[in-house]
N, C-alpha and C. Protein backbone atom coordinates (compact mmCIF):
# COMPACT_ATOMS: atom_id res chain seq x y z
N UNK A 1 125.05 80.77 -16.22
CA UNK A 1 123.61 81.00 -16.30
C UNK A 1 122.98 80.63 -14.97
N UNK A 2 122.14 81.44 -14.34
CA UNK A 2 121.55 81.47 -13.38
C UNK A 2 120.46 80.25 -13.62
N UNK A 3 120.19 79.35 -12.48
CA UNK A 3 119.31 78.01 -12.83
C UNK A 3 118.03 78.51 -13.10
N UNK A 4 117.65 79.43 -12.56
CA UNK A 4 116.10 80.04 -12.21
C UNK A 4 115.89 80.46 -13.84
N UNK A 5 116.86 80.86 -14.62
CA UNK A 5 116.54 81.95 -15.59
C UNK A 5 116.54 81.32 -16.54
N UNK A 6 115.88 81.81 -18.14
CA UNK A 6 116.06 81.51 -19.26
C UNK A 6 116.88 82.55 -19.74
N UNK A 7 116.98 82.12 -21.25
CA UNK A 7 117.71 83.15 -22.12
C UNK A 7 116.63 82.92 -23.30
N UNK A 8 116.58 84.23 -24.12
CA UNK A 8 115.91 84.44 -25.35
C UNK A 8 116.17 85.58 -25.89
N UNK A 9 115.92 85.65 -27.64
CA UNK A 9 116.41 86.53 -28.15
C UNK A 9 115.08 87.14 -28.70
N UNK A 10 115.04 88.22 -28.62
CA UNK A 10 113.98 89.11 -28.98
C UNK A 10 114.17 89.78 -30.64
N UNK A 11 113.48 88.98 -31.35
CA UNK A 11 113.96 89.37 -32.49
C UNK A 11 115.33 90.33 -33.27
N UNK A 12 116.47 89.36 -32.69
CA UNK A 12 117.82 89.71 -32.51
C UNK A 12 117.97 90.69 -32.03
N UNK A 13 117.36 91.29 -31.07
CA UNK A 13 117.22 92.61 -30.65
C UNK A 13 117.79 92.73 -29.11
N UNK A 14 117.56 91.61 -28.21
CA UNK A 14 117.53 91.61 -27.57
C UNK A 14 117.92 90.27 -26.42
N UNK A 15 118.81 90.51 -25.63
CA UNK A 15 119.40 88.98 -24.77
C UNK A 15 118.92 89.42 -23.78
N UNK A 16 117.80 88.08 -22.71
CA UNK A 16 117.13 88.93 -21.91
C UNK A 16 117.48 87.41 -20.96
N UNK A 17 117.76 87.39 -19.70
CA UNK A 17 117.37 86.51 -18.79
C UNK A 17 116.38 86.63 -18.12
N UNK A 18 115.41 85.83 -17.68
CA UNK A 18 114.19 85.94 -17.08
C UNK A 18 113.60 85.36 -16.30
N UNK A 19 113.15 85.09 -15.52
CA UNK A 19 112.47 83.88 -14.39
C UNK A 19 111.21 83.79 -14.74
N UNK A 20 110.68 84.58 -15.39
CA UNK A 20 109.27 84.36 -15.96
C UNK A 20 109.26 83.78 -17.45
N UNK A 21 110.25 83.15 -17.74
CA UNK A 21 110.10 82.82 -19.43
C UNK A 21 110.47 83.07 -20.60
N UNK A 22 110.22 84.70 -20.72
CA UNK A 22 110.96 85.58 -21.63
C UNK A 22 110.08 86.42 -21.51
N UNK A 23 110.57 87.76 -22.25
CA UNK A 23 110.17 89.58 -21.74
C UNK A 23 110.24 89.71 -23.64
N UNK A 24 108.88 90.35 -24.22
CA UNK A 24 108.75 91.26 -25.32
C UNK A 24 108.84 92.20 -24.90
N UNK A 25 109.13 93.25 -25.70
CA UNK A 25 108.87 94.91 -25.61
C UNK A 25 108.14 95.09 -27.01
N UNK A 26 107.47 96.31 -27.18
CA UNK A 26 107.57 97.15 -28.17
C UNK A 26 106.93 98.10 -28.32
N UNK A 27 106.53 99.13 -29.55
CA UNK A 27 106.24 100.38 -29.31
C UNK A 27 104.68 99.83 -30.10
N UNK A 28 103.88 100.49 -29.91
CA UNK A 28 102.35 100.31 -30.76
C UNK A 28 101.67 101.41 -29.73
N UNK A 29 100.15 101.18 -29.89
CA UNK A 29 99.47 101.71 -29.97
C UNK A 29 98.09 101.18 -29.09
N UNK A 30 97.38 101.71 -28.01
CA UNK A 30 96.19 100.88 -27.24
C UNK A 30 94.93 101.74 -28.52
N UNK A 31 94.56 100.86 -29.03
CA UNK A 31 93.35 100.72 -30.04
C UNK A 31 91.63 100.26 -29.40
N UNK A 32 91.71 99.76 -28.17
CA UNK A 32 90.37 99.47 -27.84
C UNK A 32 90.65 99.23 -26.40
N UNK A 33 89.59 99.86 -25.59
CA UNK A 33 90.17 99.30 -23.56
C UNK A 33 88.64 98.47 -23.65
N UNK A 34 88.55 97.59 -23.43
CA UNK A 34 87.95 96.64 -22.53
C UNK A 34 87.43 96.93 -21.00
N UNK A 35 88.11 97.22 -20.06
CA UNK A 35 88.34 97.38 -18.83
C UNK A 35 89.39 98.16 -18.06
N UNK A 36 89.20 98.41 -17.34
CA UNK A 36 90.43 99.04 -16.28
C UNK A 36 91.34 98.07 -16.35
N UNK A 37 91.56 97.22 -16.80
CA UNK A 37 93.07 96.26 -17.14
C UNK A 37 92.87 95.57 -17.82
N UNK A 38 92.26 95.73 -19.08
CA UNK A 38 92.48 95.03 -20.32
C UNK A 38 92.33 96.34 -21.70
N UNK A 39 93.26 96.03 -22.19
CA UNK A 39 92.73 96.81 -23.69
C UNK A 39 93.55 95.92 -25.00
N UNK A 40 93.24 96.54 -25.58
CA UNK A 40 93.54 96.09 -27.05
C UNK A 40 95.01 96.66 -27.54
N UNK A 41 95.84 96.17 -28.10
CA UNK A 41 97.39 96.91 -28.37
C UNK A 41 97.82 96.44 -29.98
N UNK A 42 97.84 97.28 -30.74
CA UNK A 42 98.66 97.25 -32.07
C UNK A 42 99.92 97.63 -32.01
N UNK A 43 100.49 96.79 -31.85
CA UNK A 43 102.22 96.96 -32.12
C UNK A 43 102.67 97.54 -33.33
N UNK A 44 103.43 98.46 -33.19
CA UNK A 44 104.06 98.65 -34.81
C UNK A 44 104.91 98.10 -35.63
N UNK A 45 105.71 96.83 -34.67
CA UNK A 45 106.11 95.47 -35.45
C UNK A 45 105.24 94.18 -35.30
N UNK A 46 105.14 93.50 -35.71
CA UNK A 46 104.15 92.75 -36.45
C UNK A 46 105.08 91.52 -35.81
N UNK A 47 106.06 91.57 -35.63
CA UNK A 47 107.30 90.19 -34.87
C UNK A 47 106.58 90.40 -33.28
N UNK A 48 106.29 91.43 -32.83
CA UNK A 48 105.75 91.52 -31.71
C UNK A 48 104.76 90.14 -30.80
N UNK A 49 103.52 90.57 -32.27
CA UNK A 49 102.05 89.76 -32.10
C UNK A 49 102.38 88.21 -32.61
N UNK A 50 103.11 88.43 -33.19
CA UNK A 50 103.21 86.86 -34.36
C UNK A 50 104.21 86.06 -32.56
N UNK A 51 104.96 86.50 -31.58
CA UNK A 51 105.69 85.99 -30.81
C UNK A 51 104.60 85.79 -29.54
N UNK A 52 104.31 86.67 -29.43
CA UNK A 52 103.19 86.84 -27.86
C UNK A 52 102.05 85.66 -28.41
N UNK A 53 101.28 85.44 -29.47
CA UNK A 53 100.18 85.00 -30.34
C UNK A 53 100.90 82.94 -30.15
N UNK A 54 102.13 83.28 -30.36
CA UNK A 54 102.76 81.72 -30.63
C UNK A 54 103.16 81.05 -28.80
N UNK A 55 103.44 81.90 -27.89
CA UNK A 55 103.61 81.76 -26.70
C UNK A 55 102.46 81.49 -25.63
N UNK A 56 101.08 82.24 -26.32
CA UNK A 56 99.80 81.62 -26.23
C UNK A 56 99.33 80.50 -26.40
N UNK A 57 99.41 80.05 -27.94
CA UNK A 57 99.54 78.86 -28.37
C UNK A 57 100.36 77.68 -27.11
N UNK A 58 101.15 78.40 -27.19
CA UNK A 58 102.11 76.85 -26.53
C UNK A 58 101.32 76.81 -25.06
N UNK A 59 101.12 78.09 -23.98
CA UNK A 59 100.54 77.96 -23.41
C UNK A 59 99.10 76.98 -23.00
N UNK A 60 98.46 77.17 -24.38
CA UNK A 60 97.51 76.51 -24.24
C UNK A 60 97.54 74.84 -24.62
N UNK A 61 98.70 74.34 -25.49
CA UNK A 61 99.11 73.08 -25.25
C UNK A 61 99.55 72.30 -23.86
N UNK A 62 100.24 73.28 -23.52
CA UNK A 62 100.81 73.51 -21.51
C UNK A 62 99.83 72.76 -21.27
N UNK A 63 98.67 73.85 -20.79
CA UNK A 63 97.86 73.74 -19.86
C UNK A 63 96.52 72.44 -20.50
N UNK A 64 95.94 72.68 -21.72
CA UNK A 64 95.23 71.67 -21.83
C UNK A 64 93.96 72.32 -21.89
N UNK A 65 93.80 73.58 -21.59
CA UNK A 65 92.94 74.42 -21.85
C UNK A 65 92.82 75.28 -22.87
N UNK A 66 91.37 75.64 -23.19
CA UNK A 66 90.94 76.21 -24.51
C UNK A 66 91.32 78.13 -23.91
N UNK A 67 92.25 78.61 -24.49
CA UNK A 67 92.60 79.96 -23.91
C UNK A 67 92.14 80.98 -24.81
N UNK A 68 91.22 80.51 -25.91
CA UNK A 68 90.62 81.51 -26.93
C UNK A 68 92.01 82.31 -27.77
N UNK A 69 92.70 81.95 -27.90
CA UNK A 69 93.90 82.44 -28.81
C UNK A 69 93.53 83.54 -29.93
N UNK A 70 92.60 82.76 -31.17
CA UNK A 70 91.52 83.53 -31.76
C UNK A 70 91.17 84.39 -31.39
N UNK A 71 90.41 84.59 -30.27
CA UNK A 71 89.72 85.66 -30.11
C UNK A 71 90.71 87.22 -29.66
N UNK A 72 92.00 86.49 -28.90
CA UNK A 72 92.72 87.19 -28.18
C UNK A 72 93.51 88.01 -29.32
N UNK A 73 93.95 87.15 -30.18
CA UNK A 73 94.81 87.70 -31.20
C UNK A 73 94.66 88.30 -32.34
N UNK A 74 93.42 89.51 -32.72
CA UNK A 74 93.29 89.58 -34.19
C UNK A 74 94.14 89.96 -35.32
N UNK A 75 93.40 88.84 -36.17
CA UNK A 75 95.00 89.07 -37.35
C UNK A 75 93.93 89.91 -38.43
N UNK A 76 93.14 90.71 -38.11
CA UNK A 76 92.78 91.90 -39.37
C UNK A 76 93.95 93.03 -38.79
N UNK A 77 93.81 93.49 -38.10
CA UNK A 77 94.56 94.32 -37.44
C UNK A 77 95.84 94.34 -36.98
N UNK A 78 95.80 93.35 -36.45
CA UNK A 78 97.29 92.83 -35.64
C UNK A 78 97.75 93.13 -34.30
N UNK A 79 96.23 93.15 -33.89
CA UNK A 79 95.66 93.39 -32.53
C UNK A 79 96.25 92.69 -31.47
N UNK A 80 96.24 92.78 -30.21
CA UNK A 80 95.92 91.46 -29.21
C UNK A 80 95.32 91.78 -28.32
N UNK A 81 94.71 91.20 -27.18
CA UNK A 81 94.14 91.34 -26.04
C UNK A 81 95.26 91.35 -24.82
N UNK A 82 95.44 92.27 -24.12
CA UNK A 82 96.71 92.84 -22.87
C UNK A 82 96.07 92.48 -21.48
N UNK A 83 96.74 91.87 -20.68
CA UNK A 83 95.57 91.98 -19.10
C UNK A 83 97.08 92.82 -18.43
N UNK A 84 96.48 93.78 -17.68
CA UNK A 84 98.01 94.70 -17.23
C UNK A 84 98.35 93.97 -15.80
N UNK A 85 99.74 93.56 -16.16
CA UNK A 85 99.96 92.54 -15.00
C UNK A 85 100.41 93.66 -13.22
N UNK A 86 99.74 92.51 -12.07
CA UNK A 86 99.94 93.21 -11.14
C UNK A 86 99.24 93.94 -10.47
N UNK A 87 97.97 94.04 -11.08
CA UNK A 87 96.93 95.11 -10.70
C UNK A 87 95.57 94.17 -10.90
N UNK A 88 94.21 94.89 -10.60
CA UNK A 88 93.19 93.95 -10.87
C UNK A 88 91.87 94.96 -10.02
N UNK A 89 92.04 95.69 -11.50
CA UNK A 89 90.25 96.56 -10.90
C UNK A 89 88.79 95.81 -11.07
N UNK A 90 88.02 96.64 -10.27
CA UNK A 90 86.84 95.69 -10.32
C UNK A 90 86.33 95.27 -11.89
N UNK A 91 85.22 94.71 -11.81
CA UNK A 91 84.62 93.92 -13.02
C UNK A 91 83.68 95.62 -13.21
N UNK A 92 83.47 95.27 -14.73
CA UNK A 92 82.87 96.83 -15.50
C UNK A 92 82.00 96.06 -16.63
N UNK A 93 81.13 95.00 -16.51
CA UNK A 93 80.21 94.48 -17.56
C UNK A 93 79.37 95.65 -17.55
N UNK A 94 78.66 95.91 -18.55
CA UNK A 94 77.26 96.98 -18.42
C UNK A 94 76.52 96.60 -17.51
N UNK A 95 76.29 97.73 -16.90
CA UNK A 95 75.12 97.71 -16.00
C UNK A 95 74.24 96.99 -15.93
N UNK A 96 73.15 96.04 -14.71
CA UNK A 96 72.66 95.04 -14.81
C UNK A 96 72.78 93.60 -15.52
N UNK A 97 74.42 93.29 -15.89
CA UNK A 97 74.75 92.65 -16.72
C UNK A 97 75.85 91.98 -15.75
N UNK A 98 76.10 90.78 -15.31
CA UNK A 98 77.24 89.97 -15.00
C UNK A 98 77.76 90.72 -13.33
N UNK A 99 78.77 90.72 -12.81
CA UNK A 99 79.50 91.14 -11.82
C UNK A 99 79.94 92.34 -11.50
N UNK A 100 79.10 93.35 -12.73
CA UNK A 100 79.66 94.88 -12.79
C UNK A 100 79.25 95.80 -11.18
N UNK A 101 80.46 96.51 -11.00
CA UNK A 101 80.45 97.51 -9.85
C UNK A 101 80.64 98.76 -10.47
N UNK A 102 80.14 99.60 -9.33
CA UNK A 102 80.19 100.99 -9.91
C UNK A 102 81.67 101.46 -9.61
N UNK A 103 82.30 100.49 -9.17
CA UNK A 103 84.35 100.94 -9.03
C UNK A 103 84.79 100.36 -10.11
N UNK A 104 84.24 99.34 -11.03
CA UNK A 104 84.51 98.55 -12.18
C UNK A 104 84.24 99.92 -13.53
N UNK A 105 83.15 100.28 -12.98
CA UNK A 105 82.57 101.43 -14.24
C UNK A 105 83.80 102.79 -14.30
N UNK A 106 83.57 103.00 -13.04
CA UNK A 106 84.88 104.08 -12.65
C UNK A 106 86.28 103.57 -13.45
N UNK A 107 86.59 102.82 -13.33
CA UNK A 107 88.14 102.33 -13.38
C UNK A 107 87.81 101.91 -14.90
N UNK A 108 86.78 101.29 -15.54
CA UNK A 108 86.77 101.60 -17.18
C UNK A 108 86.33 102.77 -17.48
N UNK A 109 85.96 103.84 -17.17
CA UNK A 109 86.13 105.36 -17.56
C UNK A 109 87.55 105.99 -17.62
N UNK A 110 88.21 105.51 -16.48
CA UNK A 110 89.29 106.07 -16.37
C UNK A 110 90.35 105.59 -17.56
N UNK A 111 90.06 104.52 -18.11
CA UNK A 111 91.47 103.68 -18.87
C UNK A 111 90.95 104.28 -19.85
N UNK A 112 89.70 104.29 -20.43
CA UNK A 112 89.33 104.95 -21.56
C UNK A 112 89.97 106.29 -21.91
N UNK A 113 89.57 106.81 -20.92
CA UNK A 113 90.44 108.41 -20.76
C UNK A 113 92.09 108.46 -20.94
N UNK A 114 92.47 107.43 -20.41
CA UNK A 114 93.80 107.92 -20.25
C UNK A 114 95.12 106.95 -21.40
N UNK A 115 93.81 105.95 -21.73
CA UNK A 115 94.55 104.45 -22.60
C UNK A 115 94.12 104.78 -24.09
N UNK A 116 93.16 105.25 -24.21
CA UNK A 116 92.49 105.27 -25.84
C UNK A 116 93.55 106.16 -26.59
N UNK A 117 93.39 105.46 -27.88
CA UNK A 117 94.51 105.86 -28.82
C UNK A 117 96.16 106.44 -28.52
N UNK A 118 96.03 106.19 -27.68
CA UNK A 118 97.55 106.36 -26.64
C UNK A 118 98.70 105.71 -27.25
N UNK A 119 100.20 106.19 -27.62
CA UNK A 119 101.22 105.40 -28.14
C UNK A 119 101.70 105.58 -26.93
N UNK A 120 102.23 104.23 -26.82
CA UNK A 120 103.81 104.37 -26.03
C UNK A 120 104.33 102.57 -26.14
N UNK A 121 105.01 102.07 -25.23
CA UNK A 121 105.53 100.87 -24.94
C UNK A 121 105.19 99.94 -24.19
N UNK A 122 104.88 98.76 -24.78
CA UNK A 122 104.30 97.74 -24.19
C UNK A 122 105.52 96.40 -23.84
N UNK A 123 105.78 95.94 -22.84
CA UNK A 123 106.36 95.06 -21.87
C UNK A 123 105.27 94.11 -21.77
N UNK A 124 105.72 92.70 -22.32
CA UNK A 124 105.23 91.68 -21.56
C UNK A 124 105.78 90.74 -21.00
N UNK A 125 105.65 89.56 -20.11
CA UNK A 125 106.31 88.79 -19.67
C UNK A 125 105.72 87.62 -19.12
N UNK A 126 104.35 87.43 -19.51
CA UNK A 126 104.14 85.76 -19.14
C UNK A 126 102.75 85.82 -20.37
N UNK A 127 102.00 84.77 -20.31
CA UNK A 127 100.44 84.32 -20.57
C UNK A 127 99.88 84.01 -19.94
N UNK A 128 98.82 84.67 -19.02
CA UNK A 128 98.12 84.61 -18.30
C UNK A 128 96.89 83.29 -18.33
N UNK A 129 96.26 82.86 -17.63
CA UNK A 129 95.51 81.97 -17.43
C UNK A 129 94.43 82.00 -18.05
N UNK A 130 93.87 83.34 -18.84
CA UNK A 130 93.12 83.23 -19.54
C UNK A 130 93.39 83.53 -21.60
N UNK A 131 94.98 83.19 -21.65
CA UNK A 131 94.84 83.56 -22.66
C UNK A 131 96.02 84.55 -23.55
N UNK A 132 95.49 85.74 -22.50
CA UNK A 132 96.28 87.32 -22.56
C UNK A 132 97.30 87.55 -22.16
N UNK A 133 98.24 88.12 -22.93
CA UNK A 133 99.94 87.98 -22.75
C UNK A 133 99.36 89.16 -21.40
N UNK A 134 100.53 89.26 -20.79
CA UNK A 134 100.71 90.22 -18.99
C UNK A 134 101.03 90.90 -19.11
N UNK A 135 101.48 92.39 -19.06
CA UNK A 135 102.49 93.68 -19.49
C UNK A 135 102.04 94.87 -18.77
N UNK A 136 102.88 95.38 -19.02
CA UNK A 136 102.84 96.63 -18.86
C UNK A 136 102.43 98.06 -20.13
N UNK A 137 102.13 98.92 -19.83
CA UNK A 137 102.33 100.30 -20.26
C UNK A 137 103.00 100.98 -19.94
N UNK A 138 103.60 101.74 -21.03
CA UNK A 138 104.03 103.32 -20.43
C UNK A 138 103.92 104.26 -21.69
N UNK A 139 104.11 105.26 -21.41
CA UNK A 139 104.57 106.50 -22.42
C UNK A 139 105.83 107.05 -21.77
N UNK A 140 105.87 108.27 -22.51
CA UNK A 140 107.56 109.15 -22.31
C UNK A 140 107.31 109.26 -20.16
N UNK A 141 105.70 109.70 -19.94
CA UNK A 141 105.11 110.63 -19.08
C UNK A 141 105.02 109.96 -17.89
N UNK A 142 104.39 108.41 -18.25
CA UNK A 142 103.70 107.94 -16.79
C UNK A 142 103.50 105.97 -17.28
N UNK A 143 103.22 105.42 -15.92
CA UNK A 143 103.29 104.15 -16.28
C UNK A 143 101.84 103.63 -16.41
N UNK A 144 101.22 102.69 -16.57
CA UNK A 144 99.40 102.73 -16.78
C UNK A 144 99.21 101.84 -15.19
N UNK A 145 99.96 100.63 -15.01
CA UNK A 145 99.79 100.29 -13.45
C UNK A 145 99.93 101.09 -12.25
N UNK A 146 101.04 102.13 -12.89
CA UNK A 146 101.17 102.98 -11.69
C UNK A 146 100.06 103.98 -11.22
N UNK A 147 99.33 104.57 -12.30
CA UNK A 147 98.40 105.15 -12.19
C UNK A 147 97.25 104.66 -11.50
N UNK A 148 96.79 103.42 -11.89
CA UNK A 148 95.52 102.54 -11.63
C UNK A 148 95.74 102.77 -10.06
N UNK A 149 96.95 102.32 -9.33
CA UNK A 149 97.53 102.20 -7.81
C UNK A 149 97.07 103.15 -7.69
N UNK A 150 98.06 104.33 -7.95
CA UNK A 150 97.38 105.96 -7.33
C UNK A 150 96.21 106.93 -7.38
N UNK A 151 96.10 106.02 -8.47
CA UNK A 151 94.44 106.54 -8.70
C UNK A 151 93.19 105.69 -7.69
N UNK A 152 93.95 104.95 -7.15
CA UNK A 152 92.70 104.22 -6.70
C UNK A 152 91.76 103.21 -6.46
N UNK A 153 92.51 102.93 -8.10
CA UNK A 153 91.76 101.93 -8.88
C UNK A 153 92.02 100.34 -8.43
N UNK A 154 92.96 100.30 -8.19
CA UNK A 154 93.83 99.20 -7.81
C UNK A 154 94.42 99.07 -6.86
N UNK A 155 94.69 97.78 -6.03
CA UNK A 155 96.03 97.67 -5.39
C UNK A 155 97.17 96.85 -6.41
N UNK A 156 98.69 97.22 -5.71
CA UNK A 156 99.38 96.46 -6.05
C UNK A 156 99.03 94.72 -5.96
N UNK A 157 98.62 93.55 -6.71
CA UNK A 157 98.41 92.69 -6.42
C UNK A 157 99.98 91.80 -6.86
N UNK A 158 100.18 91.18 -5.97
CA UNK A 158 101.78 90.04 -6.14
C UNK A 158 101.41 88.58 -5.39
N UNK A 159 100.39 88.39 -6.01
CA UNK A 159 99.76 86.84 -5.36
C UNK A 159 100.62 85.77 -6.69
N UNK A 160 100.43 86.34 -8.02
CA UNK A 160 101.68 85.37 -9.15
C UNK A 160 103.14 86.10 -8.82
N UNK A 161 103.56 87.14 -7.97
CA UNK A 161 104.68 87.72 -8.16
C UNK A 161 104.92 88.95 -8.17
N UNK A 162 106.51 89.77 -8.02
CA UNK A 162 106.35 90.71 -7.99
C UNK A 162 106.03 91.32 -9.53
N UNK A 163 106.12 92.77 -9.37
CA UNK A 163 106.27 93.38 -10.82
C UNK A 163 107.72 93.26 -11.27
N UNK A 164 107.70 92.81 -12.90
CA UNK A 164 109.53 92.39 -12.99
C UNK A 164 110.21 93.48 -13.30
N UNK A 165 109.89 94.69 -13.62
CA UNK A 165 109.95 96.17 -13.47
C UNK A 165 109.89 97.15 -12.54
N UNK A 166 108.80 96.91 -12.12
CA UNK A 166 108.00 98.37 -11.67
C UNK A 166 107.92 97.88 -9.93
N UNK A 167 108.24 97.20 -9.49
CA UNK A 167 107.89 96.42 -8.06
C UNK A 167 107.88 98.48 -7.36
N UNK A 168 109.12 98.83 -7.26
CA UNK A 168 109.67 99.76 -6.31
C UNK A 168 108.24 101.29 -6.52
N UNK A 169 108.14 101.18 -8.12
CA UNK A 169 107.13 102.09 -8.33
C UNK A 169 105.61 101.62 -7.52
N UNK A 170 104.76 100.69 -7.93
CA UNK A 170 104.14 100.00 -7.53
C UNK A 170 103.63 100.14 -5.93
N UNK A 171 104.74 99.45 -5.16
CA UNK A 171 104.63 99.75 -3.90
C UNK A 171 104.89 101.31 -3.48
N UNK A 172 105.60 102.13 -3.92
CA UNK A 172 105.30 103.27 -3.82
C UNK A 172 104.02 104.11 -4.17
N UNK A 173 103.87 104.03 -5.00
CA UNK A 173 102.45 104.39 -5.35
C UNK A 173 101.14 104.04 -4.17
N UNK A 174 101.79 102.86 -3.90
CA UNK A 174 100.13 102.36 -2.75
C UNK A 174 100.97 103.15 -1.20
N UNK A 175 101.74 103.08 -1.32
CA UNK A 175 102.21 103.79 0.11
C UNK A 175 101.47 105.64 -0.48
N UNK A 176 101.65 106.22 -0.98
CA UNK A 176 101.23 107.75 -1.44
C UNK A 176 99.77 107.49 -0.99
N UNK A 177 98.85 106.57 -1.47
CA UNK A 177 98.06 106.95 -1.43
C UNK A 177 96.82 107.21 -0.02
């Protein structure tokens, strides 16, 4: 075993080594966007949320901070709150309201468009500082960070790290553009 790495089993599904902790996958559904890098995700296993939801938790014992768990995790639905790791478009509060830019408004038009009711596969791999498990998107078609890059929206950001996936896409994408 590599010193850097853990091991974990993904609902016997899965032996994953990791330097970030441990890696979920699964298939669901983006149910609500928030922002150009946040939306809402219903998994279609339910082991998914109940694991990401408990890794929060511990997180927030970690740290000592109140990370809104509650709010992040709804159990009517079986919701959670996603921040898409690696990327980081502007702020999109309503207009005259908080830190909103008109590249914030842009870049939540765009996720709306391209994230709403959308299936495909969700990747995560840490808990972010506020809460929200880190991940990725994709479908059969396209990746959702990769897009944000080429679209514009984003740079590649690797100030916590690279992407534990997508690094090669990522930086490609900002070189295209």
């Amino acid at each position: 075993m590599i010193a850097c790495c853990k091991w974990f089993v993904l609902g016997g599904l899965l032996l994953l080594p990791t330097a970030y902790g441990f890696e979920v996958q699964g298939e669901g559904e983006v149910v609500w966007v928030a922002d150009g890098d946040s939306f809402y995700f219903k998994p279609d296993d339910t082991l998914m949320w109940e694991k990401l939801k408990r890794r929060a938790r511990d997180k927030q014992v970690e740290t000592g901070r109140w990370l809104r768990v509650g709010d992040r995790f709804k159990y009517e639905d079986k919701s959670f709150l996603v921040r898409v790791g690696n990327v980081n478009t502007a702020e999109s509060a309503p207009l005259g309201q908080g830190n909103s830019t008109a590249a914030g408004q842009l870049a939540t038009a765009f996720a709306k468009q391209v994230l709403m009711g959308t299936r495909g596969t969700l990747f995560c791999w840490d808990i972010g500082y506020y809460g929200r498990p880190i991940c990725s998107f994709w479908t059969h078609d396209w990746e959702y960070g990769q897009r944000l890059i080429a679209n514009d929206h984003s740079d590649y950001v690797t100030k916590y790290g690279r992407h534990p996936r997508f690094h090669k896409k990522y930086v490609g994408a900002m070189q295209a553009r």
